[in-house]
Every structure is written in C-alpha cells, then in structure tokens.
Protein backbone atom coordinates (compact mmCIF):
# COMPACT_ATOMS: atom_id res chain seq x y z
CA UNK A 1 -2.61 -12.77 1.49
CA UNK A 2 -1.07 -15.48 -0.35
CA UNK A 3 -3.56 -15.61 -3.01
CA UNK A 4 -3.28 -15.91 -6.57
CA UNK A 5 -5.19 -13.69 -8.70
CA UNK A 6 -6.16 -13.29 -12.91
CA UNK A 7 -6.86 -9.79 -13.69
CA UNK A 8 -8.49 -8.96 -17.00
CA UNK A 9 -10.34 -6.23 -18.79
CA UNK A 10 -13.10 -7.62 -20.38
CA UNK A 11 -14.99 -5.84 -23.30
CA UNK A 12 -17.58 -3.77 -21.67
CA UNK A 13 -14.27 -1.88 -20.18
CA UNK A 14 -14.22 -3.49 -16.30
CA UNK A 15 -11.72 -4.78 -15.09
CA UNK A 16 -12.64 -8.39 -12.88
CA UNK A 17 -10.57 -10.36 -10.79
CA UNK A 18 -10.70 -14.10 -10.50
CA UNK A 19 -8.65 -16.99 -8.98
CA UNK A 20 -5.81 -17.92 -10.95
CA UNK A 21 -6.31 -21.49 -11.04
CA UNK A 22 -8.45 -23.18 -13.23
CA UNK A 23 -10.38 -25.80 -11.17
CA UNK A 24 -10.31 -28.50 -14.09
CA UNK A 25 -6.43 -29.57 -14.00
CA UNK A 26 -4.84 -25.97 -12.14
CA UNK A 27 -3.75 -23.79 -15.30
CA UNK A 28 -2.86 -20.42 -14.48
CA UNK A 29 -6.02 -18.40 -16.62
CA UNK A 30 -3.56 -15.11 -16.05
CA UNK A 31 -0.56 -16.87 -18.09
CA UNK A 32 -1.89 -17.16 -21.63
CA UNK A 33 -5.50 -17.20 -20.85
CA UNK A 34 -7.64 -15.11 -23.35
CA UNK A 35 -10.49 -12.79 -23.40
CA UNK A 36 -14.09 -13.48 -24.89
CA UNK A 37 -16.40 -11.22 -23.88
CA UNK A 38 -15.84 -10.68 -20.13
CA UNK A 39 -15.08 -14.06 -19.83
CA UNK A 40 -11.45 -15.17 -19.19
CA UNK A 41 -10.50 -18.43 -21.15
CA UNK A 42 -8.28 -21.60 -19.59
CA UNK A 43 -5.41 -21.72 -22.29
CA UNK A 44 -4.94 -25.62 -21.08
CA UNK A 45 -8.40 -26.29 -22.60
CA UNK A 46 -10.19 -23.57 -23.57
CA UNK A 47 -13.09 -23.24 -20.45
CA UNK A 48 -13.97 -20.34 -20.17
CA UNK A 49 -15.47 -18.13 -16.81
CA UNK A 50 -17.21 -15.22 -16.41
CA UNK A 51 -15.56 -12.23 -15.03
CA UNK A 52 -18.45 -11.01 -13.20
CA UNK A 53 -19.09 -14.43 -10.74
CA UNK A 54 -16.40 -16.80 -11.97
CA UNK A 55 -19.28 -19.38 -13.68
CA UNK A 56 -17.94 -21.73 -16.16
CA UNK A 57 -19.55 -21.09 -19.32
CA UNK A 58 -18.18 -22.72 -22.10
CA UNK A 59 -15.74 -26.21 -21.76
CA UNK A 60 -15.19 -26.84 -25.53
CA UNK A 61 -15.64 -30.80 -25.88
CA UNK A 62 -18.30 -31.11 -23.21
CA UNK A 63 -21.98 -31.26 -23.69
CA UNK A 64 -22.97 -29.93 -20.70
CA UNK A 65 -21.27 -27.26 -18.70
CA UNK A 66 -21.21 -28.68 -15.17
CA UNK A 67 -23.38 -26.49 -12.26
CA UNK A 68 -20.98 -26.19 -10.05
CA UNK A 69 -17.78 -25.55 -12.28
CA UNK A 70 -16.40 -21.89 -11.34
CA UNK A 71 -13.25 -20.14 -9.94
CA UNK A 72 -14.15 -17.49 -7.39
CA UNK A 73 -14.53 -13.98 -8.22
CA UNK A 74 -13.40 -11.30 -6.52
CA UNK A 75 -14.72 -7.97 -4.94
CA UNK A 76 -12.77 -5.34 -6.53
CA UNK A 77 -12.78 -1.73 -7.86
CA UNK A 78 -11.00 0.55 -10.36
CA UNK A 79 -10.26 4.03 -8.71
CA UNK A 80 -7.22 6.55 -9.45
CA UNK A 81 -6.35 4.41 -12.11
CA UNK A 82 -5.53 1.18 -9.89
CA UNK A 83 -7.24 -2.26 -9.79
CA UNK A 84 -7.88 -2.21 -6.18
CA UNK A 85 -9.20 -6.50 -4.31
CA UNK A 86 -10.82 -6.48 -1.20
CA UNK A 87 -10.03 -9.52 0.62
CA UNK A 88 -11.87 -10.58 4.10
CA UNK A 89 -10.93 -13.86 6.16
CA UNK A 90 -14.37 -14.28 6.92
CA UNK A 91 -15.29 -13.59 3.42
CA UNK A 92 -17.39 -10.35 4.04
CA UNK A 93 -18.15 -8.40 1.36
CA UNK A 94 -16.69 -4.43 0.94
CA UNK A 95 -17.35 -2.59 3.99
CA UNK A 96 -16.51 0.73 3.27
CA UNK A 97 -14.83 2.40 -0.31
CA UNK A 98 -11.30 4.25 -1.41
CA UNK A 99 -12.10 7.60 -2.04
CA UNK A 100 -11.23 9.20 -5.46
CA UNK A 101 -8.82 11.24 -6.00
CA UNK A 102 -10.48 13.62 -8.72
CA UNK A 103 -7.31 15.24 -10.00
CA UNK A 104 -6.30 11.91 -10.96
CA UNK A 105 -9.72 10.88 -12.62
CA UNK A 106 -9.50 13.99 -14.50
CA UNK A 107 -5.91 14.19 -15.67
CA UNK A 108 -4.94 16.91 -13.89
CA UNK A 109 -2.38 15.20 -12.05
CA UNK A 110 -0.45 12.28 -14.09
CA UNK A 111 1.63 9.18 -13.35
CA UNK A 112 5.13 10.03 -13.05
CA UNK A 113 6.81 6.82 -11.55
CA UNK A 114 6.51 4.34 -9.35
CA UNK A 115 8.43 1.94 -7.03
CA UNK A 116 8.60 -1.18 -5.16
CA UNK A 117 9.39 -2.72 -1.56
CA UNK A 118 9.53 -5.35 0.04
CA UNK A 119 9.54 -5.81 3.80
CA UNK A 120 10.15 -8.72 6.39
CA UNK A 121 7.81 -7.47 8.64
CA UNK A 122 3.88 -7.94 10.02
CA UNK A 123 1.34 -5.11 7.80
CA UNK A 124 0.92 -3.26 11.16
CA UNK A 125 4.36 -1.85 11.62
CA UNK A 126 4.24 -0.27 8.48
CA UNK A 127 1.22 1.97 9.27
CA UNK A 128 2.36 2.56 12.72
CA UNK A 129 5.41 4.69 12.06
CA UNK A 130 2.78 7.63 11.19
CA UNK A 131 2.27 7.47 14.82
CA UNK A 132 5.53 7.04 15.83
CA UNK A 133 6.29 10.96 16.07
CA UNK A 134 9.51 10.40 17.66
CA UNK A 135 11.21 7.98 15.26
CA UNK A 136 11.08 11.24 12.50
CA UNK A 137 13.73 13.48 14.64
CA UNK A 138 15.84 10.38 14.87
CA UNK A 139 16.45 8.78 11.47
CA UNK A 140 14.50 11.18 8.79
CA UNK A 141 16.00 14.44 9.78
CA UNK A 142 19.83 13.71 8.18
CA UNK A 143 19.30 14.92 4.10
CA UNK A 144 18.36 12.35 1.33
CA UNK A 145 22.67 12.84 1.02
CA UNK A 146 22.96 10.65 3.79
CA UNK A 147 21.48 7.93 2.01
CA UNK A 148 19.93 5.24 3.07
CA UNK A 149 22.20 2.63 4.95
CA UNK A 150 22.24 3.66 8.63
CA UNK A 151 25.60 3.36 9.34
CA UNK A 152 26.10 6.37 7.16
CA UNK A 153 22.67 8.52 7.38
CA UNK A 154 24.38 10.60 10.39
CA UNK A 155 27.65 11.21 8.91
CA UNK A 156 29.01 14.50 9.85
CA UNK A 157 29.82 14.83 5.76
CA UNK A 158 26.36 15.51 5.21
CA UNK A 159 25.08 17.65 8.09
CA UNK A 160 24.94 20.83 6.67
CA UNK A 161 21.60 19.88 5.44
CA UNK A 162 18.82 18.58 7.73
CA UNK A 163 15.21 18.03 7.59
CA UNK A 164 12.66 19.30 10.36
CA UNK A 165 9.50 17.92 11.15
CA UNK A 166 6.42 18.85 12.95
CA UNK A 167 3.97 15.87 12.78
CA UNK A 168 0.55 15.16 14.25
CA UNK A 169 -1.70 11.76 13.90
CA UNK A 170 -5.27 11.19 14.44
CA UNK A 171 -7.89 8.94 13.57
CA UNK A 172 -11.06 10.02 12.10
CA UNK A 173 -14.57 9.72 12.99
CA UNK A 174 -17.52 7.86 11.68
CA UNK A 175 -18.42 7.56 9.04
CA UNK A 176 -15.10 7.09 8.06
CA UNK A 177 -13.69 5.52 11.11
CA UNK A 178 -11.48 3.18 8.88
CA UNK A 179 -9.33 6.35 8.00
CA UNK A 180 -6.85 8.12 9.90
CA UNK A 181 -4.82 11.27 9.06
CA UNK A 182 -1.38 11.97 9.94
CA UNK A 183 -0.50 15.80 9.29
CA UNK A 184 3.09 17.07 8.70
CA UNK A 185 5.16 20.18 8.21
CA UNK A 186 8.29 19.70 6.59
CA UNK A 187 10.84 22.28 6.71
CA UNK A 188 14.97 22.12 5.31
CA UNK A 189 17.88 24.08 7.10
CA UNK A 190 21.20 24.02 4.95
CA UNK A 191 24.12 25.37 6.93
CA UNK A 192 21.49 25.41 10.02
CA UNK A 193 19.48 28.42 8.14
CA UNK A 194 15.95 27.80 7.44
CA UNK A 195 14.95 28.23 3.76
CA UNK A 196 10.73 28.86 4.27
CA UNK A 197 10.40 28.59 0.19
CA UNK A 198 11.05 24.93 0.61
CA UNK A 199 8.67 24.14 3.36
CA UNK A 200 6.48 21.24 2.40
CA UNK A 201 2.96 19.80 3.92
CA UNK A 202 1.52 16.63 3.74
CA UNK A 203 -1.31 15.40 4.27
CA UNK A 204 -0.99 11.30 4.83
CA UNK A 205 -4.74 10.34 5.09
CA UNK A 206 -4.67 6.24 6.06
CA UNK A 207 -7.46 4.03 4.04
CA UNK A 208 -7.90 1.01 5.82
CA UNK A 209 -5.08 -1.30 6.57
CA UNK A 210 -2.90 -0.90 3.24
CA UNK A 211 -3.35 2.35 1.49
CA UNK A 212 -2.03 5.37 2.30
CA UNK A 213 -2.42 8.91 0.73
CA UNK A 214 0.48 11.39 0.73
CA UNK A 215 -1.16 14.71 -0.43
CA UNK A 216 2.02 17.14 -1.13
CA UNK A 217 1.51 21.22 -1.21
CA UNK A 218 4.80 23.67 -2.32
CA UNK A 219 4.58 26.83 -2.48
CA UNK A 220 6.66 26.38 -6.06
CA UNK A 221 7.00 22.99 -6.95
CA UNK A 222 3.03 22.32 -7.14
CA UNK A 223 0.73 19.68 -5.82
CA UNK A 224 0.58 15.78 -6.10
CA UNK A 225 -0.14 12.35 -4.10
CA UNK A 226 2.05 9.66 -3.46
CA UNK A 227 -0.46 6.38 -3.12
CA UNK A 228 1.87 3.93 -0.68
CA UNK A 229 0.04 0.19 -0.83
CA UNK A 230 0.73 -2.36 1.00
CA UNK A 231 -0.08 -6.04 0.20
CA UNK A 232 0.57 -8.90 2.23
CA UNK A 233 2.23 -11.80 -0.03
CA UNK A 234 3.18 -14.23 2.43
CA UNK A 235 3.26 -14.62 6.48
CA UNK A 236 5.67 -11.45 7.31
CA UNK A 237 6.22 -10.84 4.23
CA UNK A 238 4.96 -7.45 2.29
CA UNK A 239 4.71 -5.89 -1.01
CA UNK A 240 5.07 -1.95 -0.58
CA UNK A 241 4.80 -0.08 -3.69
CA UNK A 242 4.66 4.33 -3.89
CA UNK A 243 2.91 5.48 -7.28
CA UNK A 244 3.16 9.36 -7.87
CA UNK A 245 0.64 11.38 -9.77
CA UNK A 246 2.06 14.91 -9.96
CA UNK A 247 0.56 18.35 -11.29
CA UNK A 248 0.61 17.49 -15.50
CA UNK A 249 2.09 21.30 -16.01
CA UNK A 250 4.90 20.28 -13.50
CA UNK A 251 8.01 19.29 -14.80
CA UNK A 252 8.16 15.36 -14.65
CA UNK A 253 11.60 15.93 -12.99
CA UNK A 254 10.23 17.73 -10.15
CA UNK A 255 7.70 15.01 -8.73
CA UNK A 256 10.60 12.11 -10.20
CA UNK A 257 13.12 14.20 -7.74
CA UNK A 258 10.22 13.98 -4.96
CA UNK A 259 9.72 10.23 -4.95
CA UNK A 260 13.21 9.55 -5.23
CA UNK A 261 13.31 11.50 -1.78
CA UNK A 262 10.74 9.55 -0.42
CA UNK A 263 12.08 6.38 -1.59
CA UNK A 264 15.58 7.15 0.00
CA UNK A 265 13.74 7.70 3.82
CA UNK A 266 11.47 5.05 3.28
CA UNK A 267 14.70 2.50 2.90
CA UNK A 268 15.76 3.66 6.48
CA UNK A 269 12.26 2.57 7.56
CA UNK A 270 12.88 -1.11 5.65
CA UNK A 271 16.06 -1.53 7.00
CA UNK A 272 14.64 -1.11 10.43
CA UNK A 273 11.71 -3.17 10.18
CA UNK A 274 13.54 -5.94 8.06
CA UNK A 275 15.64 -6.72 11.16
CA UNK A 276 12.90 -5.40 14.35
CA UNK A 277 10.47 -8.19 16.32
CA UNK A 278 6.96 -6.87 17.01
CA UNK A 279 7.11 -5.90 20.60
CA UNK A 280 3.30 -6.33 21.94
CA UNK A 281 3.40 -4.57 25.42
CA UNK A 282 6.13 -1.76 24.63
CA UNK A 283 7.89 0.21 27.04
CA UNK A 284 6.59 3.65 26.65
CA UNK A 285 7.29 7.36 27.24
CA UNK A 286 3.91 10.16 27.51
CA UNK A 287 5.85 10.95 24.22
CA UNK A 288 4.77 8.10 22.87
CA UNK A 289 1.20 8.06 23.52
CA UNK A 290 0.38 8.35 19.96
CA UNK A 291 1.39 4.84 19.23
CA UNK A 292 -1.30 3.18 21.93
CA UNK A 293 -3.50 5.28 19.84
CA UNK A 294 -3.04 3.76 16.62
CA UNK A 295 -2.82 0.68 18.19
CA UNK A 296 -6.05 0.73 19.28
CA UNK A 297 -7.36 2.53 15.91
CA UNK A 298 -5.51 -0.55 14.28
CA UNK A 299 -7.38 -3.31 16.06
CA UNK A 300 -10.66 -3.08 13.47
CA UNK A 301 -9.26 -4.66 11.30
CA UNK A 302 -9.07 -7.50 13.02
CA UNK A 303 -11.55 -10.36 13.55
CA UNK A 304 -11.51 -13.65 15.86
CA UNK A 305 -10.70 -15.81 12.78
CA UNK A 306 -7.89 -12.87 11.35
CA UNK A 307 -4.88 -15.48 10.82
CA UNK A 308 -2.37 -15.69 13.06
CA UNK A 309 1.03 -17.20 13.71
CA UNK A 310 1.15 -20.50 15.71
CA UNK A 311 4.17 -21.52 17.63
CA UNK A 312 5.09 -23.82 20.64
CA UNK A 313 7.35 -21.57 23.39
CA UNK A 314 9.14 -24.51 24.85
CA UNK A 315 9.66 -27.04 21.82
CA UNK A 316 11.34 -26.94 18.71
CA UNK A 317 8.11 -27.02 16.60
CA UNK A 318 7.90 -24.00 14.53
C-alpha cells in the first residue's frame, strides 16, 4: 500500500503499529527510535507517541504538548506469531479476523523457514491461480528437477518424474464469506508408476485478499502450514513471502525440503505473472468457469474509492 510503518513491542507485551514519520521534521521513529513504556520515541528529538492512538506525549523542551500532535496508529493484530495491519482506503476499521492456527499458538508446530517474492503484477492474479485449475496440468506437473525457468521445466531429462493434481476451489459462506478454500490432491509418478505413500493434501483456505493458508497432511512426513502473504508495496508491485511452521517432532529437513518445493513452483508462477497483462473480459472455456467464480468472490474487496490506475488511451500521458 505504499505506506510506511514503525512496529514496536511496547512493555505491557503488544505489539502497535504507527506511521513512520514523525510529524515534527519527518524522522523515521522505526530507525533508532526507542521504547518508553508503549510509547515509541522520535530519535531526532526525543517526542515521544503512544502506541495505542499515536498521541504525542512527551516533546522534551516544550511546555506544552500540542493537542493535535500525533502520528496515526494502526489497526493491527498478533496471531500465529505474525504482526498482522489492516489497511482500508476508506479507513474502515477491521471487518472480520485471521483465524488462529492453534498448533502454532501452542508450539506444536514450529518455524522452520521462510522466503520472499516479489512480483510485477496487480494482488488479484496472485489469488486467482487457486482457481485457475487448468494452469496446474500445464506448468506444475514437470518435478521440482525441472526447475524453475520455463524454458527448461518440460525437458524430456526430467520426465521420469511428474506431479498429478486433482484440485477443487470454492468460496465459503457467511459468516466467513471473506474466505475461500481451494482443496487439492497431490500425487507423484516416477517412471509413470504411482507411489500412493507420497500422496499429499492440502488444504489452501484464502483469508481475505492477502493471506493464504496451505494446510499439508502425509501419511509419513507429518502435518504443517505454509502462511503465503501478500502485501502490496507499490502500484503493481508485491511483496510475497511463504513462512512454514512444521510438526516440532518432524525433522526440520523434512518441512525445509517441502518449502523449497513450493518455492521452486511458485517461481514458475512469478515468471508468468512478472511478464502477463491483466486481461479483464477473458476468453474462456466451461473449463474455466472457476475463474469467473473467483472473480466475482474477489470483487468484495473492492470499494468505489479502491485506487486505481489512471491512464489516457490515445495520448502519451501515463
């Protein structure tokens, strides 16, 4: 969203977000800033704001603390151990929560890595390619030997090893009509036999616009969730990050081995949308009816004043 944020933990244990900027003369608070109490301190000279509403509450070498001095604080939570901003363009407050993973709360599952994305592309094609059925068949079945560069990923080097996939989407239902789930059945063949002790399913539950889910169950290798955020930095321009937490009697190289996977298909996605235009009426097969779907699912989180990209078809104004 293009927003700069200070995070900070203050003593009672929250965590509070507030702009970055101090409003006096536009220090960063989050680069050398200090906490006092649950207030965040300027370190360009020393005012310091409360966590909670962003009030000024102490400037140093002033007598009076103006009324009106204050950065603005933002709506936030702490759940499966991430710091989690809500943001609104009409400045609404939280509309509906991220649900809590409990085997993360209670350290049953455990971090095990984490990494990082980022994508030229508009927040809704990321989402969308959990309803985009077809697109799986096409560039996730080659094996994570194929790599990730498409001019490579169907190399006849690397066939003897092939993923399968049997994949369903749907939204949910109030209350939780800002969720959708997308349900999949992963299978391997190696040397076009199918190994069942390897099959895999996910569960990818959708929060909202930017948070994703991806519940794993093996029969051997144990349980987990990937988390997949996304967070807009700029116009077309997106932050993707995957954070694993992975059964804690699990050998850390079997949910490292996992992500790794998922990283290495989730590149064939990037490279894809880093070079794709949005196409807003798309030419569609019955196949495809899933994608209409989300479309439509999609469109909540939208409102009349949701930014949007301005351009002049005929002049060279962009």
């Amino acid at each position: 969203i293009g927003e700069q944020v200070a995070v900070f933990r203050g003593h009672d244990g929250k965590a509070y977000v507030v702009d970055a900027y101090c409003p006096h003369l536009g220090a960063n608070l989050a680069v050398g800033g200090r906490v006092f109490g649950n207030c965040i301190e300027c370190p360009f000279h020393g005012w310091q704001f409360q966590g909670d509403n962003g009030v000024c509450v102490k400037i140093p070498y002033a007598e009076k603390v103006p009324d009106f001095a204050s950065v603005r604080s933002w709506p936030s939570c702490e759940v499966n151990k991430q710091i989690l901003v809500w943001f609104h363009c009409d400045g609404e407050g939280p509309q509906w929560i991220v649900p809590e993973q409990p085997e993360i709360t209670n350290d049953e599952w455990v971090y095990r890595g984490r990494t990082e994305h980022f994508i030229n592309a508009h927040i809704q094609e990321i989402p969308e390619n959990a309803a985009d059925i077809a697109h799986l068949s096409h560039l996730h079945t080659p094996s994570m030997l194929s790599g990730a560069d498409l001019r490579y990923t169907n190399s006849k080097i690397w066939e003897f090893v092939q993923h399968d996939w049997k994949v369903d989407w749907k939204p949910e239902s109030e209350p939780n009509k800002h969720c959708s789930q997308m349900f999949v059945k992963h299978a391997l063949r190696v040397f076009g036999c199918h190994w069942p002790l390897l099959d895999v399913s996910v569960v990818a539950r959708q929060v909202g616009p930017g948070i994703v889910f991806l519940l794993f169950d093996q029969t051997f290798l144990g349980r987990g969730v990937i988390m997949h955020c996304v967070t807009p930095v700029e116009p077309l321009l997106q932050c993707v990050t995957h954070t694993i937490f992975y059964q804690s009697n699990i050998p850390p190289v079997v949910p490292k081995f996992i992500l790794k996977v998922e990283c290495i298909q989730f590149e064939r996605d990037v490279m894809i949308w880093n070079n794709k235009k949005y196409v807003s009426k798309p030419l569609l097969v019955k196949e495809d009816s899933a994608i209409q779907k989300h479309r439509r699912w999609f469109s909540q989180f939208y409102s009349e004043n949701s930014p949007r990209l301005q351009y002049q078809r005929d002049k060279l104004d962009f």
